[in-house]
PDB file of N, CA and C in Angstrom:
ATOM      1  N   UNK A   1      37.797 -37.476 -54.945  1.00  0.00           N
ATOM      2  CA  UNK A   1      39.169 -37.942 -54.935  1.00  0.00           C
ATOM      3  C   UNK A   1      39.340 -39.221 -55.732  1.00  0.00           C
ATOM      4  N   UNK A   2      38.202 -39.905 -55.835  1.00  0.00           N
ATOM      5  CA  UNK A   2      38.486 -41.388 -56.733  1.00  0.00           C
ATOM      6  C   UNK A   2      38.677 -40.954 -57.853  1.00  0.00           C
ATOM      7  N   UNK A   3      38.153 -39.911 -58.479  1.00  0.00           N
ATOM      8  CA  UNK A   3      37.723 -39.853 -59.945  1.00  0.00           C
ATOM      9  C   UNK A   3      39.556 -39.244 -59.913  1.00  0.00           C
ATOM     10  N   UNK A   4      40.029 -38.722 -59.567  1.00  0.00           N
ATOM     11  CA  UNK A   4      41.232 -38.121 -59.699  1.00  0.00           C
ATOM     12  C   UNK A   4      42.433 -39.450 -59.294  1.00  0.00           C
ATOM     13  N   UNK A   5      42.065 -40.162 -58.653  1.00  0.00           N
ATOM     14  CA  UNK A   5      43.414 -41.336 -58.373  1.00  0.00           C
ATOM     15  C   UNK A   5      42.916 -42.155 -59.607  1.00  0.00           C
ATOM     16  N   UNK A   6      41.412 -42.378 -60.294  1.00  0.00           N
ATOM     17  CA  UNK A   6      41.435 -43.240 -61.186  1.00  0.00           C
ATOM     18  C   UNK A   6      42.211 -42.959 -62.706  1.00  0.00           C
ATOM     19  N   UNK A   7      41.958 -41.355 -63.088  1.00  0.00           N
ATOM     20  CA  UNK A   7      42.427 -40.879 -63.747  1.00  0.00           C
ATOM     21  C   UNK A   7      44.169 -40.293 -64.214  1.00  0.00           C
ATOM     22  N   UNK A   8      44.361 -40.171 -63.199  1.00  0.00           N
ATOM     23  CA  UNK A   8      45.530 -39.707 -62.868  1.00  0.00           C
ATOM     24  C   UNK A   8      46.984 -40.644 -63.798  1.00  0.00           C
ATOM     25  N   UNK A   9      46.471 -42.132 -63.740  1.00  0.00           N
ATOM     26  CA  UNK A   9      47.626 -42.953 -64.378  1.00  0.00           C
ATOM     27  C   UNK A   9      47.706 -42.705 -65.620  1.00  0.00           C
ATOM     28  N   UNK A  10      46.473 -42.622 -66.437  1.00  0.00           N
ATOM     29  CA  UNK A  10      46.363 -42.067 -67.616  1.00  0.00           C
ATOM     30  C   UNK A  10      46.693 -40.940 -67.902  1.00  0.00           C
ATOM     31  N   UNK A  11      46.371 -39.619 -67.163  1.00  0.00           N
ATOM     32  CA  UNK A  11      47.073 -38.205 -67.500  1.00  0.00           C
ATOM     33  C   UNK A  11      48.529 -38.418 -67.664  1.00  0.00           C
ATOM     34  N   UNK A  12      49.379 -39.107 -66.407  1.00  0.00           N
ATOM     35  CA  UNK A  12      50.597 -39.666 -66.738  1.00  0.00           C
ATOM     36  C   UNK A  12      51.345 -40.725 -68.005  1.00  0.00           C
ATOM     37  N   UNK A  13      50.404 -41.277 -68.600  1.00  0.00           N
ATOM     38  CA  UNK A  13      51.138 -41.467 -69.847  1.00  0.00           C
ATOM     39  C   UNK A  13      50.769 -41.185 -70.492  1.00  0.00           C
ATOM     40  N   UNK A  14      50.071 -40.157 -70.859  1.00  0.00           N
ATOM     41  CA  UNK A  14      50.077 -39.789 -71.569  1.00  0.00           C
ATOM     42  C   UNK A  14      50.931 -38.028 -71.801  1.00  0.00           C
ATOM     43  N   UNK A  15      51.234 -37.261 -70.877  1.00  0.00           N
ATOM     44  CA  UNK A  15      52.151 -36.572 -70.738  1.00  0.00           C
ATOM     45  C   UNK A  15      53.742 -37.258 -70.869  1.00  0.00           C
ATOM     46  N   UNK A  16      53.950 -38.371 -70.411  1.00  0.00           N
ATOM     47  CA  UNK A  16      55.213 -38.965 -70.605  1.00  0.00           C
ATOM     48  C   UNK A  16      55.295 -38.915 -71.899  1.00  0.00           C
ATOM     49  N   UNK A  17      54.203 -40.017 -72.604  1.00  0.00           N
ATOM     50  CA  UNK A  17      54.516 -39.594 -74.400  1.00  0.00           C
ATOM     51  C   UNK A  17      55.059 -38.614 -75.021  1.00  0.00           C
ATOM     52  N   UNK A  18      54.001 -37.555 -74.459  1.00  0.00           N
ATOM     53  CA  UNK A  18      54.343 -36.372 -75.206  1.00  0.00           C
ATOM     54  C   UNK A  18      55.778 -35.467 -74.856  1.00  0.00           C
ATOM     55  N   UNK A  19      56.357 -36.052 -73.626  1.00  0.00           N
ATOM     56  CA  UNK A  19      57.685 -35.203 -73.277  1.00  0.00           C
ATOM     57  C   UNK A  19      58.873 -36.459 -73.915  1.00  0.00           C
ATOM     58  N   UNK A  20      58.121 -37.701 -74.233  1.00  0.00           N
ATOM     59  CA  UNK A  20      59.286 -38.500 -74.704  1.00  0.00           C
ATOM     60  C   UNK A  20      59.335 -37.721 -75.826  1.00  0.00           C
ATOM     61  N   UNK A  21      58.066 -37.589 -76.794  1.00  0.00           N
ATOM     62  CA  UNK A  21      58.154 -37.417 -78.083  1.00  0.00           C
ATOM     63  C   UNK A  21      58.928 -36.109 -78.494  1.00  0.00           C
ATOM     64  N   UNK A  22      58.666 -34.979 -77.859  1.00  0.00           N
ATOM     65  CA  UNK A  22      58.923 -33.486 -77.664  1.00  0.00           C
ATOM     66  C   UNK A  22      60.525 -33.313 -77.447  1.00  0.00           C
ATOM     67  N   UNK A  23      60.950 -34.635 -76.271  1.00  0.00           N
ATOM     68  CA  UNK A  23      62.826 -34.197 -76.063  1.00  0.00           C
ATOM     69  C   UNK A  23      63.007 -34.902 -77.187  1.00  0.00           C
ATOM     70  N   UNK A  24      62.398 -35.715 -77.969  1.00  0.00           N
ATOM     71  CA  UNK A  24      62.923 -36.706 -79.462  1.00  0.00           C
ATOM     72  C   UNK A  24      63.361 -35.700 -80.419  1.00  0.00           C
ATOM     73  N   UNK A  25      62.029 -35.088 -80.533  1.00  0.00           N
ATOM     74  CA  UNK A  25      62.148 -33.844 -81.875  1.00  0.00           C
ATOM     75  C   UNK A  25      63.350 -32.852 -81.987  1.00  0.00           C
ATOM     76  N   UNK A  26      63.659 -32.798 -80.632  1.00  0.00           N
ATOM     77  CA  UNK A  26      64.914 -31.428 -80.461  1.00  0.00           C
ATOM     78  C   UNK A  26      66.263 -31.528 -80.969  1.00  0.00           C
ATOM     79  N   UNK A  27      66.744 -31.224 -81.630  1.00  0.00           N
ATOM     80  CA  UNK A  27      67.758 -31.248 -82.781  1.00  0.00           C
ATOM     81  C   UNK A  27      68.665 -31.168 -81.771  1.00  0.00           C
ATOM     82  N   UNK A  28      70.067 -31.668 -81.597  1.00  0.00           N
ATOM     83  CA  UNK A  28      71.484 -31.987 -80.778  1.00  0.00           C
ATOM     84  C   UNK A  28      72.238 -31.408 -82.062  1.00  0.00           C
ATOM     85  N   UNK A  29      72.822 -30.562 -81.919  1.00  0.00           N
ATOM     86  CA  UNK A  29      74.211 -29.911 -82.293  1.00  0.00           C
ATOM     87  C   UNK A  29      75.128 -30.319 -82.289  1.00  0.00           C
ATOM     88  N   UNK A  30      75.136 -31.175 -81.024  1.00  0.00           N
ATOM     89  CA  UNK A  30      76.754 -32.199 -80.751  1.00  0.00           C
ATOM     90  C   UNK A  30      76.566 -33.156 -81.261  1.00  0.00           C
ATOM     91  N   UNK A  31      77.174 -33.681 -81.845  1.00  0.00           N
ATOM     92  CA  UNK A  31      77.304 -35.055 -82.527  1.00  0.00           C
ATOM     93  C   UNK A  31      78.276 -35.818 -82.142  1.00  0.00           C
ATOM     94  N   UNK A  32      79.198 -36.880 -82.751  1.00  0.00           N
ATOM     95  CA  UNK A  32      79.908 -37.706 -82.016  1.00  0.00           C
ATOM     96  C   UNK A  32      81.296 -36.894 -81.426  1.00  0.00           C
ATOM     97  N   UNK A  33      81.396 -35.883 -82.229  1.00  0.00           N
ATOM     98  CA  UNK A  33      82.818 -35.019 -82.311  1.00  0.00           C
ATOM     99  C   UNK A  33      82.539 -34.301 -81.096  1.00  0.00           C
ATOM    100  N   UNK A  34      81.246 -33.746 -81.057  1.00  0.00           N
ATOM    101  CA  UNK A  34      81.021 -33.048 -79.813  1.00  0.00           C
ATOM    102  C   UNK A  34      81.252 -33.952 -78.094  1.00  0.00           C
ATOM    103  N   UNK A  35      80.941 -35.397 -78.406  1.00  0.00           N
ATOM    104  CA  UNK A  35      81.270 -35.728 -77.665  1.00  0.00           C
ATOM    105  C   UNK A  35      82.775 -35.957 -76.850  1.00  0.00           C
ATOM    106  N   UNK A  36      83.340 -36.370 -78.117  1.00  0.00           N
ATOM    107  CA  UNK A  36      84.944 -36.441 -78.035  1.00  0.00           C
ATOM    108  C   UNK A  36      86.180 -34.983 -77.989  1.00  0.00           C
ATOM    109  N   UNK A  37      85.143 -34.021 -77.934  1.00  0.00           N
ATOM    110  CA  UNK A  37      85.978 -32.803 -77.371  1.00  0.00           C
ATOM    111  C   UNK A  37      85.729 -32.198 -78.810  1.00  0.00           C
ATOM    112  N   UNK A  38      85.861 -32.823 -80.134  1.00  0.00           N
ATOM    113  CA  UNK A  38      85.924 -31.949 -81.392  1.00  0.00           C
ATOM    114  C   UNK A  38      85.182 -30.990 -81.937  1.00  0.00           C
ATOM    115  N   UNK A  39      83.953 -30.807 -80.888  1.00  0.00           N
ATOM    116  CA  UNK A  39      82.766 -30.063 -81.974  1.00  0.00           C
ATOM    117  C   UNK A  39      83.363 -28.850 -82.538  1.00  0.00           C
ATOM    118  N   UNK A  40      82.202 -28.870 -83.623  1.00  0.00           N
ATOM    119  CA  UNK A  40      82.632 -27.841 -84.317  1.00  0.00           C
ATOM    120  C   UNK A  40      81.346 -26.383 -84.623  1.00  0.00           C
ATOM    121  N   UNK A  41      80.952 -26.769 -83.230  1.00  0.00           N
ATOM    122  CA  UNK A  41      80.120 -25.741 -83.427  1.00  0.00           C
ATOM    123  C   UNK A  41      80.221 -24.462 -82.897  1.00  0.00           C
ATOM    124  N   UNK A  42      81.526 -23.964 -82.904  1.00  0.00           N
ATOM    125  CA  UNK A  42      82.083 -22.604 -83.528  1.00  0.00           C
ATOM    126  C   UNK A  42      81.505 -21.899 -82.278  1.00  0.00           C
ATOM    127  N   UNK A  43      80.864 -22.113 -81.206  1.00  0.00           N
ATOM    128  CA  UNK A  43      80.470 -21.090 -80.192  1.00  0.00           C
ATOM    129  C   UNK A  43      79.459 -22.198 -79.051  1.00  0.00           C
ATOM    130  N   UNK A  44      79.568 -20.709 -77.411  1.00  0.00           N
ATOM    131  CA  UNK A  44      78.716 -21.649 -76.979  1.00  0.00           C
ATOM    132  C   UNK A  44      76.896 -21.275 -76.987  1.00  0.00           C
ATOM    133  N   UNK A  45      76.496 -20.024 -77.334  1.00  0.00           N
ATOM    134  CA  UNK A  45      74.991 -19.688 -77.441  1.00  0.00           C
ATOM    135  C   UNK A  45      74.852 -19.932 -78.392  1.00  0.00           C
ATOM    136  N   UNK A  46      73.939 -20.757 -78.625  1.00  0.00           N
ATOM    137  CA  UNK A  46      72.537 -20.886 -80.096  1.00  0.00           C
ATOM    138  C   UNK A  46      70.966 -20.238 -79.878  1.00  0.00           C
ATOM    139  N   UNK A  47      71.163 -19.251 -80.244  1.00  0.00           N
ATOM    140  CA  UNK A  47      69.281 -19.107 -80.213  1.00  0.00           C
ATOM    141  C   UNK A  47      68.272 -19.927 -81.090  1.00  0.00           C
ATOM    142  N   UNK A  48      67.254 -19.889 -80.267  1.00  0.00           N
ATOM    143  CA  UNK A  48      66.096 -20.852 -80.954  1.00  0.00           C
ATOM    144  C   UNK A  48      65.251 -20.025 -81.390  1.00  0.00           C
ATOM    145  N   UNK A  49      65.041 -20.743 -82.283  1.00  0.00           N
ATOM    146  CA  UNK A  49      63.790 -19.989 -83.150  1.00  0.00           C
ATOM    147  C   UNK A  49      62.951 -20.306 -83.756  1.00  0.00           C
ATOM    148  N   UNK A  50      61.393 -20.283 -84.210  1.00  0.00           N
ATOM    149  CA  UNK A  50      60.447 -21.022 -85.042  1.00  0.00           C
ATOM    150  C   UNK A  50      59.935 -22.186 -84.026  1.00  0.00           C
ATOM    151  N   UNK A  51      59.921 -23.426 -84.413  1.00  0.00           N
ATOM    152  CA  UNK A  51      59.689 -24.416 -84.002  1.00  0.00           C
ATOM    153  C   UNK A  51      60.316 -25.249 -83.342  1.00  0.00           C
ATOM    154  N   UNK A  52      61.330 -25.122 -83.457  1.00  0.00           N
ATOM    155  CA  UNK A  52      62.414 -25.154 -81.878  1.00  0.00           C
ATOM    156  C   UNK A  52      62.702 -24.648 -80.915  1.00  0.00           C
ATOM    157  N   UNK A  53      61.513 -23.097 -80.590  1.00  0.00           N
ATOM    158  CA  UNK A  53      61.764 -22.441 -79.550  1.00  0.00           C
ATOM    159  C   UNK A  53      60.188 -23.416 -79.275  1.00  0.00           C
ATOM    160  N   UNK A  54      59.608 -23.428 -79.768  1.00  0.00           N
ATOM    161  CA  UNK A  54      58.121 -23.874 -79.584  1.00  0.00           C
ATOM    162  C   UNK A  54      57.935 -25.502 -79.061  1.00  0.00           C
ATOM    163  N   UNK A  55      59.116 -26.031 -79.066  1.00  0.00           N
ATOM    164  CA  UNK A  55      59.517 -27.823 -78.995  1.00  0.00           C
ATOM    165  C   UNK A  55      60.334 -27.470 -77.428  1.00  0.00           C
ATOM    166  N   UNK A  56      60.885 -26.753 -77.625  1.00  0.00           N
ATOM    167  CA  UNK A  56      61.948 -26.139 -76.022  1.00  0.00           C
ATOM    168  C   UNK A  56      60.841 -25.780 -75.030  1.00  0.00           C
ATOM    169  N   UNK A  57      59.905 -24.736 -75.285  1.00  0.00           N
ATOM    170  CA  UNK A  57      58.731 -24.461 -74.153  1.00  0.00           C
ATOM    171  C   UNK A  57      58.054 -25.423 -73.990  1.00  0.00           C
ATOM    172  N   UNK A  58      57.637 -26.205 -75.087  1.00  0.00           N
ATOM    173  CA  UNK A  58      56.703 -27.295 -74.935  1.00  0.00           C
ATOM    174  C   UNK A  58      56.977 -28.436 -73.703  1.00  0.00           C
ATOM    175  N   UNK A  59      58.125 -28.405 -74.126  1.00  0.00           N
ATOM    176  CA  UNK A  59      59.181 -29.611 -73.294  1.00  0.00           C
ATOM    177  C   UNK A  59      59.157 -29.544 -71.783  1.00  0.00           C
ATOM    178  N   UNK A  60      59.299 -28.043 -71.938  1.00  0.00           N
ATOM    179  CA  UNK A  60      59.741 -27.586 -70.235  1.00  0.00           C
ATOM    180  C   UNK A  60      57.908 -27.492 -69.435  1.00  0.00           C
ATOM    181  N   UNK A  61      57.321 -27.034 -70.357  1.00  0.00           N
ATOM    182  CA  UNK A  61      55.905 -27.154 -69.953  1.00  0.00           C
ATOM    183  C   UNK A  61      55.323 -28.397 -69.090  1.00  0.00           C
ATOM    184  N   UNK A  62      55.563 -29.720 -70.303  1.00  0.00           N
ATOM    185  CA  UNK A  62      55.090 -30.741 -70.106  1.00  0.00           C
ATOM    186  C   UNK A  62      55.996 -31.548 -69.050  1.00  0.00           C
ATOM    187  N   UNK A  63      56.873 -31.635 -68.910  1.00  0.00           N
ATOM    188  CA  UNK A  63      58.042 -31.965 -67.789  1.00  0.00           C
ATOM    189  C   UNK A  63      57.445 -31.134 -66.685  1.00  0.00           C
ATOM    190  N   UNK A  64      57.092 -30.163 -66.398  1.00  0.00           N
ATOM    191  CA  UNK A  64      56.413 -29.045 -65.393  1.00  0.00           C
ATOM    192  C   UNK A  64      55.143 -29.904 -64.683  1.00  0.00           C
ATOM    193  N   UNK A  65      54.695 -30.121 -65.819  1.00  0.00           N
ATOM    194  CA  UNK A  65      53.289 -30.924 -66.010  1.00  0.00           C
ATOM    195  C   UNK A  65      52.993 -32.653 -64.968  1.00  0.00           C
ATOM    196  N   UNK A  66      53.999 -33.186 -65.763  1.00  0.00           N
ATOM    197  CA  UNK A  66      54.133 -34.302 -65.590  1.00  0.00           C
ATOM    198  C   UNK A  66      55.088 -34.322 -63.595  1.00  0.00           C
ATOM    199  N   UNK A  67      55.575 -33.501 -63.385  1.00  0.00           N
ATOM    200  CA  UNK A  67      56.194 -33.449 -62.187  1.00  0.00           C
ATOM    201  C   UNK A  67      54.825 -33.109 -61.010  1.00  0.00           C
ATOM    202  N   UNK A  68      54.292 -32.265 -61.650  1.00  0.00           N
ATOM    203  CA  UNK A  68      53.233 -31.892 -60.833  1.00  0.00           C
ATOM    204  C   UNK A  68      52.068 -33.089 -60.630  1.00  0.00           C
ATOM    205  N   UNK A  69      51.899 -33.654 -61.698  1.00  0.00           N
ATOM    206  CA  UNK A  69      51.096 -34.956 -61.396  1.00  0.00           C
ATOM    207  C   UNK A  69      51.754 -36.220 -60.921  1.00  0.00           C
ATOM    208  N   UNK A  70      53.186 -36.349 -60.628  1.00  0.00           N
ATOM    209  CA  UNK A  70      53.514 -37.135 -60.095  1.00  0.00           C
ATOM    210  C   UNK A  70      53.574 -36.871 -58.272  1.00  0.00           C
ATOM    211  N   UNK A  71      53.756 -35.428 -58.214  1.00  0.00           N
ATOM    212  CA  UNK A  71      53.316 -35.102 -56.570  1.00  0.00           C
ATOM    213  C   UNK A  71      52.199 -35.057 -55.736  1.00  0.00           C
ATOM    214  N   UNK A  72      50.882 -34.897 -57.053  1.00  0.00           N
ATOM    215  CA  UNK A  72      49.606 -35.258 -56.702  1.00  0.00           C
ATOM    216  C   UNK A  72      49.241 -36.900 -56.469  1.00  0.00           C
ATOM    217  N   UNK A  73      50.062 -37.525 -57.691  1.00  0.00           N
ATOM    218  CA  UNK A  73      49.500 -39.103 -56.826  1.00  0.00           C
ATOM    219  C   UNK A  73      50.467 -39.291 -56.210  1.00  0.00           C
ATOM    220  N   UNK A  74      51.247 -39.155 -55.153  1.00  0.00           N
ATOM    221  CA  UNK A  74      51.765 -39.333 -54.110  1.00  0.00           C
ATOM    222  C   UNK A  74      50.894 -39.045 -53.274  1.00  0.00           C
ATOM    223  N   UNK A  75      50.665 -37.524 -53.287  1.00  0.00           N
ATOM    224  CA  UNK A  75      49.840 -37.180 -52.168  1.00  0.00           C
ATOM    225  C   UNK A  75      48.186 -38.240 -52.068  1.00  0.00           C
ATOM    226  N   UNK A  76      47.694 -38.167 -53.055  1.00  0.00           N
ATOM    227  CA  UNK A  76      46.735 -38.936 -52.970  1.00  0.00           C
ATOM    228  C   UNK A  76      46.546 -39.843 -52.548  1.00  0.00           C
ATOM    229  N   UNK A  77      47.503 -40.898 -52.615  1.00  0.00           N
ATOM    230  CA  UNK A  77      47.795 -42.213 -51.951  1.00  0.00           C
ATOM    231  C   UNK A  77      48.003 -42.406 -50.511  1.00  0.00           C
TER     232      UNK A  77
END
């Protein structure tokens, strides 16, 4: 159990990085217009594809990830 509470802070930032970096990469459609009611993006489904479906799983993965190691050092403690 030590080796896992010692480790554990580190698995956590370093998954944070990677879900900061990962929701960074993901392209927003809405822009300021979108905010103010104007968008103009012509519909509400966009499919993903290529490397933006691959940045979307990644995301949800590591957020998955990072939730789960935040319930383990709870419990641990």
């Amino acid at each position: 159990m030590t080796i896992i509470a010692t480790t554990l802070p580190y698995i956590q930032i370093i998954l944070s990085i990677i879900l900061i970096a990962t929701a960074l990469l993901q392209q927003s459609s809405a822009g300021l217009g979108g905010v103010l009611g104007g968008g103009d993006s012509g519909g509400l489904h966009h499919t993903r594809r290529g490397f933006e479906k691959f940045l979307f799983g990644t995301t949800i993965v590591v957020g998955l990830l990072f939730i789960a190691s935040t319930i383990l050092a709870i419990l641990v403690k």
